[in-house]
C-alpha atoms as a PDB file:
ATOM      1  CA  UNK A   1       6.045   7.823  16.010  1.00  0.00           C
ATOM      2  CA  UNK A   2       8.706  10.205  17.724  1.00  0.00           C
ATOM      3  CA  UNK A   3      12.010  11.328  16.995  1.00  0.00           C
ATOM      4  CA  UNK A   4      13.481   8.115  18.958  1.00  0.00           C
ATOM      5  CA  UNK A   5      11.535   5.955  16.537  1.00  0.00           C
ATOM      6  CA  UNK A   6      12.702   7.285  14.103  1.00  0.00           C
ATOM      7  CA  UNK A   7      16.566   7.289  14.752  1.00  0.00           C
ATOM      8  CA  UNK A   8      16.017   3.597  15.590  1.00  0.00           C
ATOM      9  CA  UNK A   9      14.247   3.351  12.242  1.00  0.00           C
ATOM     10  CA  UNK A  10      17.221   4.800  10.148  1.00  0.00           C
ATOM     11  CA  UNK A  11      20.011   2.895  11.976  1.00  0.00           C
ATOM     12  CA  UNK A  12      18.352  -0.415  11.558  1.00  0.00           C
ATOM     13  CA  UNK A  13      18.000   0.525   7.997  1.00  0.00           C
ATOM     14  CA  UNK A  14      21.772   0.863   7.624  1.00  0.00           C
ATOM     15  CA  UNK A  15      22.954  -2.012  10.091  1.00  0.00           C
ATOM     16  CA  UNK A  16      20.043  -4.637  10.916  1.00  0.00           C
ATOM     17  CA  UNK A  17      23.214  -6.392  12.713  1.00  0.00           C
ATOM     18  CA  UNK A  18      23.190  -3.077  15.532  1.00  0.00           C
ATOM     19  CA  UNK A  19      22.633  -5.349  19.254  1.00  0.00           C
ATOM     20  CA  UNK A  20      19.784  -3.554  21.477  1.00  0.00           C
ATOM     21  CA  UNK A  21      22.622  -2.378  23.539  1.00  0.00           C
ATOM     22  CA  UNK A  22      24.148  -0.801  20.375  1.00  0.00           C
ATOM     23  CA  UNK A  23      20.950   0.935  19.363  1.00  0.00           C
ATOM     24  CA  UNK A  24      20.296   2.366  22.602  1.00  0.00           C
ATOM     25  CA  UNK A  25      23.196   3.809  23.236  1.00  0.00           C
ATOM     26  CA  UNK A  26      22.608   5.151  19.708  1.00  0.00           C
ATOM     27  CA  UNK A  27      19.440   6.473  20.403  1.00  0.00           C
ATOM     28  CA  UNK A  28      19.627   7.523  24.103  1.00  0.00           C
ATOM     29  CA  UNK A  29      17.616   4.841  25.649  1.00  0.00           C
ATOM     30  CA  UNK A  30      18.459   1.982  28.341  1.00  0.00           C
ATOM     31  CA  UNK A  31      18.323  -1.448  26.250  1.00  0.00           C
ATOM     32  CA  UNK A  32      14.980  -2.801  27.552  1.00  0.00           C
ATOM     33  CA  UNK A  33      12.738   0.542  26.747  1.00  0.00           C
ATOM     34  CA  UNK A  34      15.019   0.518  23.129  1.00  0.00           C
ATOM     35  CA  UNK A  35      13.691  -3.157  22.686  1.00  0.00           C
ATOM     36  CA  UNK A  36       9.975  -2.355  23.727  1.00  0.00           C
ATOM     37  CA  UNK A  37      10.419   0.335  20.647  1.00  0.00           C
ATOM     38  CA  UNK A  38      11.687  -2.158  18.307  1.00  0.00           C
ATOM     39  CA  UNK A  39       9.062  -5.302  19.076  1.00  0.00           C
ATOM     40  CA  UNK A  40       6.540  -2.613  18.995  1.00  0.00           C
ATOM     41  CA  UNK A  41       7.529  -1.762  15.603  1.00  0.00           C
ATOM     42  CA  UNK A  42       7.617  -5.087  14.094  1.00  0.00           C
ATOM     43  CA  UNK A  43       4.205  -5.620  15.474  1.00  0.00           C
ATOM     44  CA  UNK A  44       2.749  -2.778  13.756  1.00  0.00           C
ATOM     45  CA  UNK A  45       4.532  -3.918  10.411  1.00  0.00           C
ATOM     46  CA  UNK A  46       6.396  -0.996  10.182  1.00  0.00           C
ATOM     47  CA  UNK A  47       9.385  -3.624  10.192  1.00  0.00           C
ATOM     48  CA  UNK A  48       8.389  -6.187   8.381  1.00  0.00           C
ATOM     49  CA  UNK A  49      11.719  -8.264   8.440  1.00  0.00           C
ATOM     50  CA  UNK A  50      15.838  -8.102   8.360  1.00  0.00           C
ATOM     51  CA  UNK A  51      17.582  -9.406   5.683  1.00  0.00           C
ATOM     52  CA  UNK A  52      20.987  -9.548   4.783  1.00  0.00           C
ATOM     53  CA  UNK A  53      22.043  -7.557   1.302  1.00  0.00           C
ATOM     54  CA  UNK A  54      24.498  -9.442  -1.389  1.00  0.00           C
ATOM     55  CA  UNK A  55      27.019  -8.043  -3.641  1.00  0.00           C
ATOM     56  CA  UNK A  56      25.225  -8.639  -6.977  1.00  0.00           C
ATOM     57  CA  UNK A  57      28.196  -8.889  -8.875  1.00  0.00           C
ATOM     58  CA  UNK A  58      30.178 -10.523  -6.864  1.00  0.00           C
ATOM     59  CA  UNK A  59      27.399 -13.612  -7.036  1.00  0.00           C
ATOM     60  CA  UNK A  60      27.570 -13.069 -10.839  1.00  0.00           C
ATOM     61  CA  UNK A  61      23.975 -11.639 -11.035  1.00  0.00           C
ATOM     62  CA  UNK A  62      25.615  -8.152 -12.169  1.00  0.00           C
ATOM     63  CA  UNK A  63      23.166  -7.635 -15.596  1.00  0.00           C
ATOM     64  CA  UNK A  64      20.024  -5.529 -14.214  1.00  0.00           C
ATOM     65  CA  UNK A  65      17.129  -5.041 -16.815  1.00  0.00           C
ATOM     66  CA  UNK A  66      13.938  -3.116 -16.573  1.00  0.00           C
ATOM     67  CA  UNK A  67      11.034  -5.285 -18.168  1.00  0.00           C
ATOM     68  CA  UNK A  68       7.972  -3.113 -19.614  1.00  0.00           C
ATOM     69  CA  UNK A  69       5.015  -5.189 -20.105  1.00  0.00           C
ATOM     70  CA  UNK A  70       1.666  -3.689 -21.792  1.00  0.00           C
ATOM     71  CA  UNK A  71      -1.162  -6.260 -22.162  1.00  0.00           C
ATOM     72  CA  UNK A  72      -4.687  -6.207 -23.596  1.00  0.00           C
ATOM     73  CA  UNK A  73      -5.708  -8.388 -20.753  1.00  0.00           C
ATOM     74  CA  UNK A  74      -7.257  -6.768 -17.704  1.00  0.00           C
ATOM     75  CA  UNK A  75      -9.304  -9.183 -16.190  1.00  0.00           C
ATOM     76  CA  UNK A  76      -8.505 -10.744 -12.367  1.00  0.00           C
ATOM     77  CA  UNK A  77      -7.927 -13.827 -13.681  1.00  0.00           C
ATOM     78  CA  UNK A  78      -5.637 -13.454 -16.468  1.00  0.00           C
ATOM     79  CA  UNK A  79      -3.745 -10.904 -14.331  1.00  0.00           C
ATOM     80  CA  UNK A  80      -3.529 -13.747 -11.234  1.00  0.00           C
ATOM     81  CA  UNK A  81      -1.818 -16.407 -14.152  1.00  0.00           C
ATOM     82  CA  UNK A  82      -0.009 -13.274 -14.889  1.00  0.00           C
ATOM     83  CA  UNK A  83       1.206 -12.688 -11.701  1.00  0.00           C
ATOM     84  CA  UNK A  84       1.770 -16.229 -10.605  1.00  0.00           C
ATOM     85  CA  UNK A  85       4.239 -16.945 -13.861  1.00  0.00           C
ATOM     86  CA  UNK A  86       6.193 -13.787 -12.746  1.00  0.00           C
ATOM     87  CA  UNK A  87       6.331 -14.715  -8.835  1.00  0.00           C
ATOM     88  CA  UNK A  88       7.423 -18.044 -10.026  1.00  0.00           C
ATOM     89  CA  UNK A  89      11.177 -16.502 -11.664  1.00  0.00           C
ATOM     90  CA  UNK A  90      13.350 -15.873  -9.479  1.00  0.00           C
ATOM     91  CA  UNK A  91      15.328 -13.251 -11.374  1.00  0.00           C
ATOM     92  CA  UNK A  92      12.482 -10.928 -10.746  1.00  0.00           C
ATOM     93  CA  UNK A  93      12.911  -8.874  -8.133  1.00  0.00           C
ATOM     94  CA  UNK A  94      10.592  -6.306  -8.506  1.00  0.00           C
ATOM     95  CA  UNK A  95       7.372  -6.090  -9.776  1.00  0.00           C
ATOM     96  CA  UNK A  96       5.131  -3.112 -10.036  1.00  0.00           C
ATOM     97  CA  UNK A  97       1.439  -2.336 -11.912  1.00  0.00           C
ATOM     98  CA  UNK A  98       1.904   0.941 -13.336  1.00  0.00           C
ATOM     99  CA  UNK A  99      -0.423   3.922 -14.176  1.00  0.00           C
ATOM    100  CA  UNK A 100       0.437   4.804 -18.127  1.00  0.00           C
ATOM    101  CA  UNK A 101       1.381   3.602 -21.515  1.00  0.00           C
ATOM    102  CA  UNK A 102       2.822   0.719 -19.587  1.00  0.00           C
ATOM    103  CA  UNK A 103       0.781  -1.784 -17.707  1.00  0.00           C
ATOM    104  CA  UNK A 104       3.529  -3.836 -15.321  1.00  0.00           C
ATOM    105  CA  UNK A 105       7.222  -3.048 -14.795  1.00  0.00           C
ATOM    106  CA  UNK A 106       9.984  -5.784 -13.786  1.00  0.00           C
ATOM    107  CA  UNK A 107      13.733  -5.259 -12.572  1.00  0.00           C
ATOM    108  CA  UNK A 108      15.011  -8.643 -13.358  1.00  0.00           C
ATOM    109  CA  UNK A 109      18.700  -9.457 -12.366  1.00  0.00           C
ATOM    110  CA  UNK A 110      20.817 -12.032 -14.513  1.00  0.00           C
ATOM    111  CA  UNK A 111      24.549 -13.067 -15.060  1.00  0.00           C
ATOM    112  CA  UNK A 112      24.056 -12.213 -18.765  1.00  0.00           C
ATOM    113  CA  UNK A 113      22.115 -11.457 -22.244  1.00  0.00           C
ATOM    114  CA  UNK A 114      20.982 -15.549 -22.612  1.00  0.00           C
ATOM    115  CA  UNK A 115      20.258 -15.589 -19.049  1.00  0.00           C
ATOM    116  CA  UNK A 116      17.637 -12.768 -19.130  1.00  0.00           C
ATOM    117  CA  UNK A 117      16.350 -14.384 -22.703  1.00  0.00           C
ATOM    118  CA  UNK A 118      15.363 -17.885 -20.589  1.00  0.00           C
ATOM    119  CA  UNK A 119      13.334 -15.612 -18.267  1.00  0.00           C
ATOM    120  CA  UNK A 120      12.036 -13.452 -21.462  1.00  0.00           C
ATOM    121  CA  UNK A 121      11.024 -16.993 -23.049  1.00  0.00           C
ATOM    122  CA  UNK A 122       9.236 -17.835 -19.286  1.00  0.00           C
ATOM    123  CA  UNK A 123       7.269 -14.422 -18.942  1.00  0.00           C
ATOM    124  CA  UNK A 124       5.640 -14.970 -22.523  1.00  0.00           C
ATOM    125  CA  UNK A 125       4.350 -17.828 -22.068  1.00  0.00           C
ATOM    126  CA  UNK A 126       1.701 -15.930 -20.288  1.00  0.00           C
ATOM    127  CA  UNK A 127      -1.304 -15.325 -23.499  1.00  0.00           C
ATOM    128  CA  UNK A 128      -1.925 -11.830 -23.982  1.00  0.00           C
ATOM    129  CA  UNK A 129       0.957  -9.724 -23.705  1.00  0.00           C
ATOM    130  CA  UNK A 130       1.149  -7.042 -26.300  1.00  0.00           C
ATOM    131  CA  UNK A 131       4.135  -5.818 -25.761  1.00  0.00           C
ATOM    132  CA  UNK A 132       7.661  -6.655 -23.950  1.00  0.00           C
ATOM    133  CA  UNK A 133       9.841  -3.927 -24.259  1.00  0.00           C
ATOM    134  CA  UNK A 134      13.469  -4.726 -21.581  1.00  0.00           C
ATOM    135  CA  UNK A 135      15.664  -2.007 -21.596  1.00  0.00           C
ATOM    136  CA  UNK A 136      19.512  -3.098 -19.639  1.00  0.00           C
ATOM    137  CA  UNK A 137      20.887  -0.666 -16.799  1.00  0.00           C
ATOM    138  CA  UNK A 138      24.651   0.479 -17.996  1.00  0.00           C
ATOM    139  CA  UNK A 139      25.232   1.697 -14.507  1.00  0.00           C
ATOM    140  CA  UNK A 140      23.622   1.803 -11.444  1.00  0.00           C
ATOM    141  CA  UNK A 141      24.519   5.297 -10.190  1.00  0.00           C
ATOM    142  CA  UNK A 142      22.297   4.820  -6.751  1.00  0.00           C
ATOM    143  CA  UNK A 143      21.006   2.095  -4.699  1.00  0.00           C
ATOM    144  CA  UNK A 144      19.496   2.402  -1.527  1.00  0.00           C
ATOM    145  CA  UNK A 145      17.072   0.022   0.144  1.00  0.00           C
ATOM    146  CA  UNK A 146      16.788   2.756   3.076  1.00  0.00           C
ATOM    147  CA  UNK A 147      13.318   4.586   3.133  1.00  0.00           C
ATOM    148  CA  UNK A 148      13.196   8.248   3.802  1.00  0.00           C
ATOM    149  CA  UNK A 149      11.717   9.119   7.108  1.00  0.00           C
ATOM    150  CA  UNK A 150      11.762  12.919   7.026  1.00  0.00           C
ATOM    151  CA  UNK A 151       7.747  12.778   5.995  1.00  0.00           C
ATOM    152  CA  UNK A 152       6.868  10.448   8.763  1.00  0.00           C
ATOM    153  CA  UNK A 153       4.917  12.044  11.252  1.00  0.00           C
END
């Protein structure tokens, strides 16, 4: 991956919207080598799609909570009914298995308190969780879905 790559990289990651022609002039490149670059990239996964980000708030999903789940349960298949009931709520958006005190780690957005207590009342229904500690985000002080590429080589 070169320099163009990466300039291609980090304005895709700020406007998925840019045309080829846009992006090449961008970058330095005629539109056709600038689109070789690109389909190569999606090929090799390193763009794995384009999505369109909401306003949170403005779709009344402005309540963010962190989830911290510990569990006694270990095994592959409690962990896939585990992981299906999560998949299956849609207010998760992330979902992480951690290293530490904590075993898993949600970021669930709702509207509001009851809203994230019907999606508490769905996750434990899964047997065997020990603990579910949810702590609610006062302020989100950065967001960013843009990946640094300074340490890509």
């Amino acid at each position: 991956m070169d320099t163009i790559d990466k300039k291609i990289l980090a304005l895709l990651q700020e406007d998925a919207t840019l045309t080829v022609n846009e992006l090449a002039g961008r970058v330095g490149l005629s539109p056709n080598p600038c689109w070789r670059r690109v389909q190569r990239l999606e090929a090799d996964g390193v763009i794995r799609k384009r999505v369109t980000l909401l306003n949170a708030a403005a779709l009344n999903a402005g309540v963010t909570v962190f989830v911290a789940i510990k569990t006694s349960q270990h095994s592959a298949a409690w962990f896939k009914s585990f992981s299906k009931n999560v998949n299956a709520i849609p207010e998760v958006m992330e979902f992480y298995r951690m290293s530490g005190e904590v075993d898993y780690l949600l970021r669930v957005v709702v509207p509001d308190i009851a809203a994230y207590d019907a999606v508490y009342k769905q996750l434990i229904r899964t047997p065997g969780l020990s603990d579910v500690s949810s702590s609610f985000a006062m302020e989100q002080i950065k967001y960013t879905t843009a990946l640094p590429l300074q340490f890509i080589e």
